[in-house]
PDB file of N, CA and C in Angstrom:
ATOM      1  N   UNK A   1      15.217  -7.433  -7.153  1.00  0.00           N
ATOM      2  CA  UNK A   1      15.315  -6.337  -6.208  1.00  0.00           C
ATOM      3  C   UNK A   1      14.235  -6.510  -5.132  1.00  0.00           C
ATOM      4  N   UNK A   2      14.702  -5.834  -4.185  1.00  0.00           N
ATOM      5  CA  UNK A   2      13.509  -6.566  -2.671  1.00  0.00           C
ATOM      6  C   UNK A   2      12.387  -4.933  -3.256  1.00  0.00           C
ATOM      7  N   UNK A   3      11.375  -5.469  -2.011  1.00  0.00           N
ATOM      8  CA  UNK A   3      10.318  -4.641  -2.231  1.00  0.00           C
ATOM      9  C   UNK A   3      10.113  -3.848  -0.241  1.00  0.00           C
ATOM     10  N   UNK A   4      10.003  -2.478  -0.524  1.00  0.00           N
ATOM     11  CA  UNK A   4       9.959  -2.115   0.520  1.00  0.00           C
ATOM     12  C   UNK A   4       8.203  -1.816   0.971  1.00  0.00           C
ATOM     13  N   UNK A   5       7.882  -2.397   2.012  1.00  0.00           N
ATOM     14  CA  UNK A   5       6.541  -2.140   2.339  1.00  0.00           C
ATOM     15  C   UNK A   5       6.013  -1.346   3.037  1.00  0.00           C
ATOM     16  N   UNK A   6       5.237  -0.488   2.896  1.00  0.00           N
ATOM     17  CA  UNK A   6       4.654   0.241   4.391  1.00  0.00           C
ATOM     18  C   UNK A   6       3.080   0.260   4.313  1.00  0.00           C
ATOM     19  N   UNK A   7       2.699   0.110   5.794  1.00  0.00           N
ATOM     20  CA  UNK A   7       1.379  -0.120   6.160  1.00  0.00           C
ATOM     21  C   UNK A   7       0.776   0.993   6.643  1.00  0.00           C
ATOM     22  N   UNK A   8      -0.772   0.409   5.855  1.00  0.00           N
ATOM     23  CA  UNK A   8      -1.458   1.974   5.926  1.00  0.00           C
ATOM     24  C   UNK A   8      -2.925   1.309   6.400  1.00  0.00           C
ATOM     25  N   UNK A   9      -3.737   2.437   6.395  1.00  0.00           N
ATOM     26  CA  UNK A   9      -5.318   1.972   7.093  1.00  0.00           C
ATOM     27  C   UNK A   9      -5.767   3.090   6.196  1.00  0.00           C
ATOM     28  N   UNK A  10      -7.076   2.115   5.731  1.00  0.00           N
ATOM     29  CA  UNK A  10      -8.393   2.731   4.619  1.00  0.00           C
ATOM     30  C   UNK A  10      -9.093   3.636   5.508  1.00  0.00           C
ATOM     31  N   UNK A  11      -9.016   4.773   5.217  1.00  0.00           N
ATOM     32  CA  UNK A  11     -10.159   5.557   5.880  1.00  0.00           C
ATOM     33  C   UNK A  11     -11.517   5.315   5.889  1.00  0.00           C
ATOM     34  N   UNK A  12     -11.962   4.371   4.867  1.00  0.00           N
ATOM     35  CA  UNK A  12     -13.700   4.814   4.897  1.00  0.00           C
ATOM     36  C   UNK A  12     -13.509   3.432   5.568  1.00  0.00           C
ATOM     37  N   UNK A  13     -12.956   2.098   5.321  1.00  0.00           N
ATOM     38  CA  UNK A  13     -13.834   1.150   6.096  1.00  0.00           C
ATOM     39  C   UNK A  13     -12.775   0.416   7.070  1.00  0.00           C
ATOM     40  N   UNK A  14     -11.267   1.100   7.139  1.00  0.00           N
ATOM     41  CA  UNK A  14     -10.560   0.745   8.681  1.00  0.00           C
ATOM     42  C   UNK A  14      -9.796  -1.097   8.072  1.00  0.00           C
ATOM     43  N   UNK A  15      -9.845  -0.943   6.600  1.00  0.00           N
ATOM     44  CA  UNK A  15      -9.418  -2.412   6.207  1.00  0.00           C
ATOM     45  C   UNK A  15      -7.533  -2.149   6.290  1.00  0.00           C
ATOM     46  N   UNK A  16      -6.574  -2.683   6.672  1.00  0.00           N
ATOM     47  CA  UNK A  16      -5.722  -2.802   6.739  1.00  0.00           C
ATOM     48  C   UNK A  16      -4.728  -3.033   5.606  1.00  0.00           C
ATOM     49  N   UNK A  17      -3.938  -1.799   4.611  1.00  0.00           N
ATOM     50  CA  UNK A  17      -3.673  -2.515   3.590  1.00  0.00           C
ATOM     51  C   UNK A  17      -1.660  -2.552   3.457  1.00  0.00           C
ATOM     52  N   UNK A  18      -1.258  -3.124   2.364  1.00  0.00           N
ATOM     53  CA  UNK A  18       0.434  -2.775   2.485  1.00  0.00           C
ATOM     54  C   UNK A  18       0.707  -1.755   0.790  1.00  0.00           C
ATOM     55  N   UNK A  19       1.415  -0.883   0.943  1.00  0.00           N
ATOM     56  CA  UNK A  19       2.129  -0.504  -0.449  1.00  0.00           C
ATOM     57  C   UNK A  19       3.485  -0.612  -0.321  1.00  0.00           C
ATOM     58  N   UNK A  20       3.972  -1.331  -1.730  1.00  0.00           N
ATOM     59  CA  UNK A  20       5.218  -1.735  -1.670  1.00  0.00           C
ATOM     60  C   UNK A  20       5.653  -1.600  -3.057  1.00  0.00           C
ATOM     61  N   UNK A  21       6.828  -0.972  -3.233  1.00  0.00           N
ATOM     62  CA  UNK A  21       7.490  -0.650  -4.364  1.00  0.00           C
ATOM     63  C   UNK A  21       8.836  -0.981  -3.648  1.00  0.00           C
ATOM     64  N   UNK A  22       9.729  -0.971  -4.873  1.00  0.00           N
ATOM     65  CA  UNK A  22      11.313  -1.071  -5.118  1.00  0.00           C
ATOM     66  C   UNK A  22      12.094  -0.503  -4.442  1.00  0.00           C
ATOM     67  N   UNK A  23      13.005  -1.118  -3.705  1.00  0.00           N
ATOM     68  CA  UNK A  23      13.720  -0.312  -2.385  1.00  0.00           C
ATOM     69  C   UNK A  23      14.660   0.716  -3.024  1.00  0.00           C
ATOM     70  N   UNK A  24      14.766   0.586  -4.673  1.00  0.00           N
ATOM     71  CA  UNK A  24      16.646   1.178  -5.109  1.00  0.00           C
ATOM     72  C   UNK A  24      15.594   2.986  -5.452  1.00  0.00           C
ATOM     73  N   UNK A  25      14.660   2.982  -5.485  1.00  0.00           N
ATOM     74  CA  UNK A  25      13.944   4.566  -5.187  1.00  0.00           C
ATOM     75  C   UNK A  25      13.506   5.301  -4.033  1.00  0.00           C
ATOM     76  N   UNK A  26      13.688   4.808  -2.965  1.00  0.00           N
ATOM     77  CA  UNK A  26      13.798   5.398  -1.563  1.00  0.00           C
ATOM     78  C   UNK A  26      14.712   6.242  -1.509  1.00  0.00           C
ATOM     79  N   UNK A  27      15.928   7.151  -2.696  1.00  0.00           N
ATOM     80  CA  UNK A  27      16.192   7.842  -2.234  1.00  0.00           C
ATOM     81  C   UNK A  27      16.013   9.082  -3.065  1.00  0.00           C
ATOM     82  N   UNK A  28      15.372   9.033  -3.778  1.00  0.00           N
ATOM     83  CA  UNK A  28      14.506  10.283  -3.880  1.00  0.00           C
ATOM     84  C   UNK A  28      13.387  10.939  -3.287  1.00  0.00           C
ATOM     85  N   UNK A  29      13.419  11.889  -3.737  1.00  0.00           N
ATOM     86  CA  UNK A  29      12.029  12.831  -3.099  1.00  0.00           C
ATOM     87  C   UNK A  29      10.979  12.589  -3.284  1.00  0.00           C
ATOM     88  N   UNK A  30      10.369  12.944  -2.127  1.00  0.00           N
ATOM     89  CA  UNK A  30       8.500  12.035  -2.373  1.00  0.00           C
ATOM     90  C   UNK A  30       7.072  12.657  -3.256  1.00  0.00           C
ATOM     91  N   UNK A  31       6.744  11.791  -3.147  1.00  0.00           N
ATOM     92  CA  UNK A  31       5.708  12.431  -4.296  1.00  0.00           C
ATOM     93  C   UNK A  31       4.124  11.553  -3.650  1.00  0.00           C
ATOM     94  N   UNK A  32       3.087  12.819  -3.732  1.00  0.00           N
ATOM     95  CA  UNK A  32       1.805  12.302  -3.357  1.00  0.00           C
ATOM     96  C   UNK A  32       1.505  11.575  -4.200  1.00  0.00           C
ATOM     97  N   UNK A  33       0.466  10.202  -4.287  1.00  0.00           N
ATOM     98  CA  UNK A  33      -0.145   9.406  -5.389  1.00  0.00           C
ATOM     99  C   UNK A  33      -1.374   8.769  -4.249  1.00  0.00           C
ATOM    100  N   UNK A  34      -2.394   8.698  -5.196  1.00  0.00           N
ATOM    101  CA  UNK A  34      -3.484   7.677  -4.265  1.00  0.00           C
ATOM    102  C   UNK A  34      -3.775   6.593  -4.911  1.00  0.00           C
ATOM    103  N   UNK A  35      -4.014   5.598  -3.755  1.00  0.00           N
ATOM    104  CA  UNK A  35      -4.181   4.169  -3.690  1.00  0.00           C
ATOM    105  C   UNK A  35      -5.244   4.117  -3.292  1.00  0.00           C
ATOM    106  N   UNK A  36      -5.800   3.097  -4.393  1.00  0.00           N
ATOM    107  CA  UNK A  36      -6.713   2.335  -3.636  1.00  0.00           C
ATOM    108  C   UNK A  36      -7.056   1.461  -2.817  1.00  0.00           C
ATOM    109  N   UNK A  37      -8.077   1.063  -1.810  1.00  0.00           N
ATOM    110  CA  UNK A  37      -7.868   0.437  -0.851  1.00  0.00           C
ATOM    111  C   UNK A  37      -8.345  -0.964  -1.194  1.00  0.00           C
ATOM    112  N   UNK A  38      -7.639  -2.390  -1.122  1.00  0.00           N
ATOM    113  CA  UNK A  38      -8.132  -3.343  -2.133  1.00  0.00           C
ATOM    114  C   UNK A  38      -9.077  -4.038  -1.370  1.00  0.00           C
ATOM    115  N   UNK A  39     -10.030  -3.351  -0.059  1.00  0.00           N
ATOM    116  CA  UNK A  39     -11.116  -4.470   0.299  1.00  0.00           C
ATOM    117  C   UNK A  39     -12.291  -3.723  -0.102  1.00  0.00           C
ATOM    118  N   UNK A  40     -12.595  -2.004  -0.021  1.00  0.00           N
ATOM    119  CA  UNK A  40     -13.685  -1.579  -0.524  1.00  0.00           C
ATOM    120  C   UNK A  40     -13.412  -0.371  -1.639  1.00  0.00           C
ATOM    121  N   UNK A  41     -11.800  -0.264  -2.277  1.00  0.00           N
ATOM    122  CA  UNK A  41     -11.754   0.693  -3.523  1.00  0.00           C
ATOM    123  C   UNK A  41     -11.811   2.358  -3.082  1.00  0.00           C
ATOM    124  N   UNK A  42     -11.909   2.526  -1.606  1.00  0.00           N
ATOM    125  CA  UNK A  42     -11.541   4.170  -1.210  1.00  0.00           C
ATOM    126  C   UNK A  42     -10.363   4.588  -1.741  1.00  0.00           C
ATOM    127  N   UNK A  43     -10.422   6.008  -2.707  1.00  0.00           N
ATOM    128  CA  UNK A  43      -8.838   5.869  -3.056  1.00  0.00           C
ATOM    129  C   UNK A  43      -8.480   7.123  -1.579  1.00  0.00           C
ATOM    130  N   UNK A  44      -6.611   6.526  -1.504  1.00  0.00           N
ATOM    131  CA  UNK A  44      -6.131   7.371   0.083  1.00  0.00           C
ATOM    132  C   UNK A  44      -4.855   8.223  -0.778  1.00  0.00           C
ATOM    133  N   UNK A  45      -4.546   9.115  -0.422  1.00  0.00           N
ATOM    134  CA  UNK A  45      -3.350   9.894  -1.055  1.00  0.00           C
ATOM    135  C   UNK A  45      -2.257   9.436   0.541  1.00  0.00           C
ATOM    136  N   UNK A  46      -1.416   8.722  -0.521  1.00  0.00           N
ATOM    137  CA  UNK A  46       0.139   8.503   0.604  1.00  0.00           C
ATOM    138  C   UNK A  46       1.236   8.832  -0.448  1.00  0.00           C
ATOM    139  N   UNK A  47       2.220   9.014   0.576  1.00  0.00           N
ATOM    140  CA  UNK A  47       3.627   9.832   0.147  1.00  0.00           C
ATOM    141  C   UNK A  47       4.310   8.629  -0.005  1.00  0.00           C
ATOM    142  N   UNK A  48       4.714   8.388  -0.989  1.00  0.00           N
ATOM    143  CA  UNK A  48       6.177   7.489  -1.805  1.00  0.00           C
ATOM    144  C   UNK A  48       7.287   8.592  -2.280  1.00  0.00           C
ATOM    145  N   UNK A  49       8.395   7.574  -2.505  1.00  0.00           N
ATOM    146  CA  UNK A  49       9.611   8.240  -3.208  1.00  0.00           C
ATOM    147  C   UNK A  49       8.936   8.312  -4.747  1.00  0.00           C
ATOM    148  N   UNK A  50       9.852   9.637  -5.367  1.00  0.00           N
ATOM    149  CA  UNK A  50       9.130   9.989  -7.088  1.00  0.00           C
ATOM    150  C   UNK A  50      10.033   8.820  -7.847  1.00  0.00           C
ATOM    151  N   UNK A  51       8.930   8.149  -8.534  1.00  0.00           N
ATOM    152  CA  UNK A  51       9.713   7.454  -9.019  1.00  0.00           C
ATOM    153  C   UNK A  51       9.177   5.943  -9.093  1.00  0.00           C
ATOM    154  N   UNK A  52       8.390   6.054  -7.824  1.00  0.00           N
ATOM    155  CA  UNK A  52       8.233   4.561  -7.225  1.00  0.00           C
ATOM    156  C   UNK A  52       6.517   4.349  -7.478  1.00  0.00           C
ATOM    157  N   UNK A  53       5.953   4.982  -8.236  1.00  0.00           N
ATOM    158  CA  UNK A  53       4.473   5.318  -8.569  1.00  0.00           C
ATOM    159  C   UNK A  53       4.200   3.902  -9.853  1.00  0.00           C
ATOM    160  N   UNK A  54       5.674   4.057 -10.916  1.00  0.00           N
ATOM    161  CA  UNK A  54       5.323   3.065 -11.652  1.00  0.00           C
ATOM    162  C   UNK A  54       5.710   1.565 -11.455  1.00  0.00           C
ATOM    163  N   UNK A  55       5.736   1.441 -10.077  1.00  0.00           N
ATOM    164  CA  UNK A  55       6.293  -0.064  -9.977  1.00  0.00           C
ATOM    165  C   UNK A  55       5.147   0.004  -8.363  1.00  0.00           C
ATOM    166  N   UNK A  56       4.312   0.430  -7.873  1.00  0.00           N
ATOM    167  CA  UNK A  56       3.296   0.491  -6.847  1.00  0.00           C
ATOM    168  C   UNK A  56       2.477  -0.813  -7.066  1.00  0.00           C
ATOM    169  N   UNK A  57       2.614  -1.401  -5.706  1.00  0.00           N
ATOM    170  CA  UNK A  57       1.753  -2.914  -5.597  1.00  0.00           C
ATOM    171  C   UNK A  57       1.168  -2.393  -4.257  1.00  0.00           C
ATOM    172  N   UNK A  58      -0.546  -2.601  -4.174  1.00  0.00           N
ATOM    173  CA  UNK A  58      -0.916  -2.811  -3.157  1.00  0.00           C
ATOM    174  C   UNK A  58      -1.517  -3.812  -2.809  1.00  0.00           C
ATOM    175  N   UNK A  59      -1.916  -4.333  -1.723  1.00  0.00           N
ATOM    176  CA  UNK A  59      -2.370  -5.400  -1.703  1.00  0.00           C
ATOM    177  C   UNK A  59      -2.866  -5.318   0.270  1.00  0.00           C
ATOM    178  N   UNK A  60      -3.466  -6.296   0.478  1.00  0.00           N
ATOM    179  CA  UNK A  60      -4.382  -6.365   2.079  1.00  0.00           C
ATOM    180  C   UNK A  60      -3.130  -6.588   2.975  1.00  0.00           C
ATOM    181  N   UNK A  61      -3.562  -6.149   3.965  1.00  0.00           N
ATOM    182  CA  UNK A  61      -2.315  -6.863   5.122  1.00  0.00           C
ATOM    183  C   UNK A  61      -3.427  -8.376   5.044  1.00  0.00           C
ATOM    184  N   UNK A  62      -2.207  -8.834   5.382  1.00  0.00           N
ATOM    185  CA  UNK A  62      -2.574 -11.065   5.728  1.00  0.00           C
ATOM    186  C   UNK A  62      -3.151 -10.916   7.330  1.00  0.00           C
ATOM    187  N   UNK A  63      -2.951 -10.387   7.840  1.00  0.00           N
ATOM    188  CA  UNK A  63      -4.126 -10.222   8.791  1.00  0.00           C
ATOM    189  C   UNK A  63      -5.708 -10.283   8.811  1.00  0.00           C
ATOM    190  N   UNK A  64      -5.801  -9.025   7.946  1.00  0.00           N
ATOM    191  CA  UNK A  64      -7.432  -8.862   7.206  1.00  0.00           C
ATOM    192  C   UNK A  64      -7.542  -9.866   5.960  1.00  0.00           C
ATOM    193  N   UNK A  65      -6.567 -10.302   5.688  1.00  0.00           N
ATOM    194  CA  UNK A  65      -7.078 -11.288   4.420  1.00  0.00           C
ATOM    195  C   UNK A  65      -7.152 -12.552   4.677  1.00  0.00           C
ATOM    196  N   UNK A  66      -6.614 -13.075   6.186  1.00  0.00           N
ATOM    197  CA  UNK A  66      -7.286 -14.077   6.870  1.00  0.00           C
ATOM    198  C   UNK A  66      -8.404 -14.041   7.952  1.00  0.00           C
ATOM    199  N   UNK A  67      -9.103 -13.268   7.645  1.00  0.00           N
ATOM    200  CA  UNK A  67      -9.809 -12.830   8.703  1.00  0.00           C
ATOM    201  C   UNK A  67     -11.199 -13.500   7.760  1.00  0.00           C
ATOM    202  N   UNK A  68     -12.199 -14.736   8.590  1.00  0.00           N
ATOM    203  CA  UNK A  68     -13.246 -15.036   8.478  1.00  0.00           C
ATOM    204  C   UNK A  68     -12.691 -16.517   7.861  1.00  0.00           C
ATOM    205  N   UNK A  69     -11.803 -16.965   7.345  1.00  0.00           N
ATOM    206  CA  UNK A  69     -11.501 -17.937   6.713  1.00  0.00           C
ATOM    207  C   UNK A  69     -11.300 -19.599   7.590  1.00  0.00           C
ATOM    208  N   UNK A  70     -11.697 -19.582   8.508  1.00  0.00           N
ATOM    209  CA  UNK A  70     -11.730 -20.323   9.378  1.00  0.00           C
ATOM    210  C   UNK A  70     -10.268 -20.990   9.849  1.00  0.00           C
ATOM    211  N   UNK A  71     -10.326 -22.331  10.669  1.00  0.00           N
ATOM    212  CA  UNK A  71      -8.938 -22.869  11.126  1.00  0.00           C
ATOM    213  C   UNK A  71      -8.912 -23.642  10.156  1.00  0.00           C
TER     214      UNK A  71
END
């Protein structure tokens, strides 16, 4: 099953991250849950479909996770 992503920004340090769960629960009703932010651990409360809490992957945008790594 594909994974649907949406992009969010860490409040305390502006790191760029993605949450992505299972597209076949997008059509239920949403439910608050907080994430943590995986470059400094701020947890953020974002709205997902209910449902989609136990299959939640977050991970950096590839932007910020190539960032400093040279050419």
């Amino acid at each position: 099953m594909e994974r649907k992503w949406d992009p969010h920004t860490c409040t305390g340090c502006g790191a760029a991250f993605e949450v992505g769960y299972d597209e076949g629960v997008e059509d239920g009703p949403d439910a608050l849950v907080d994430v943590s932010c995986p470059a400094c651990g701020r947890a953020k409360p974002i709205s997902i479909p209910e449902g989609a809490a136990a299959d939640l992957v977050v991970e950096e945008a590839e932007a910020d996770a190539d960032e400093g790594e040279g050419d």
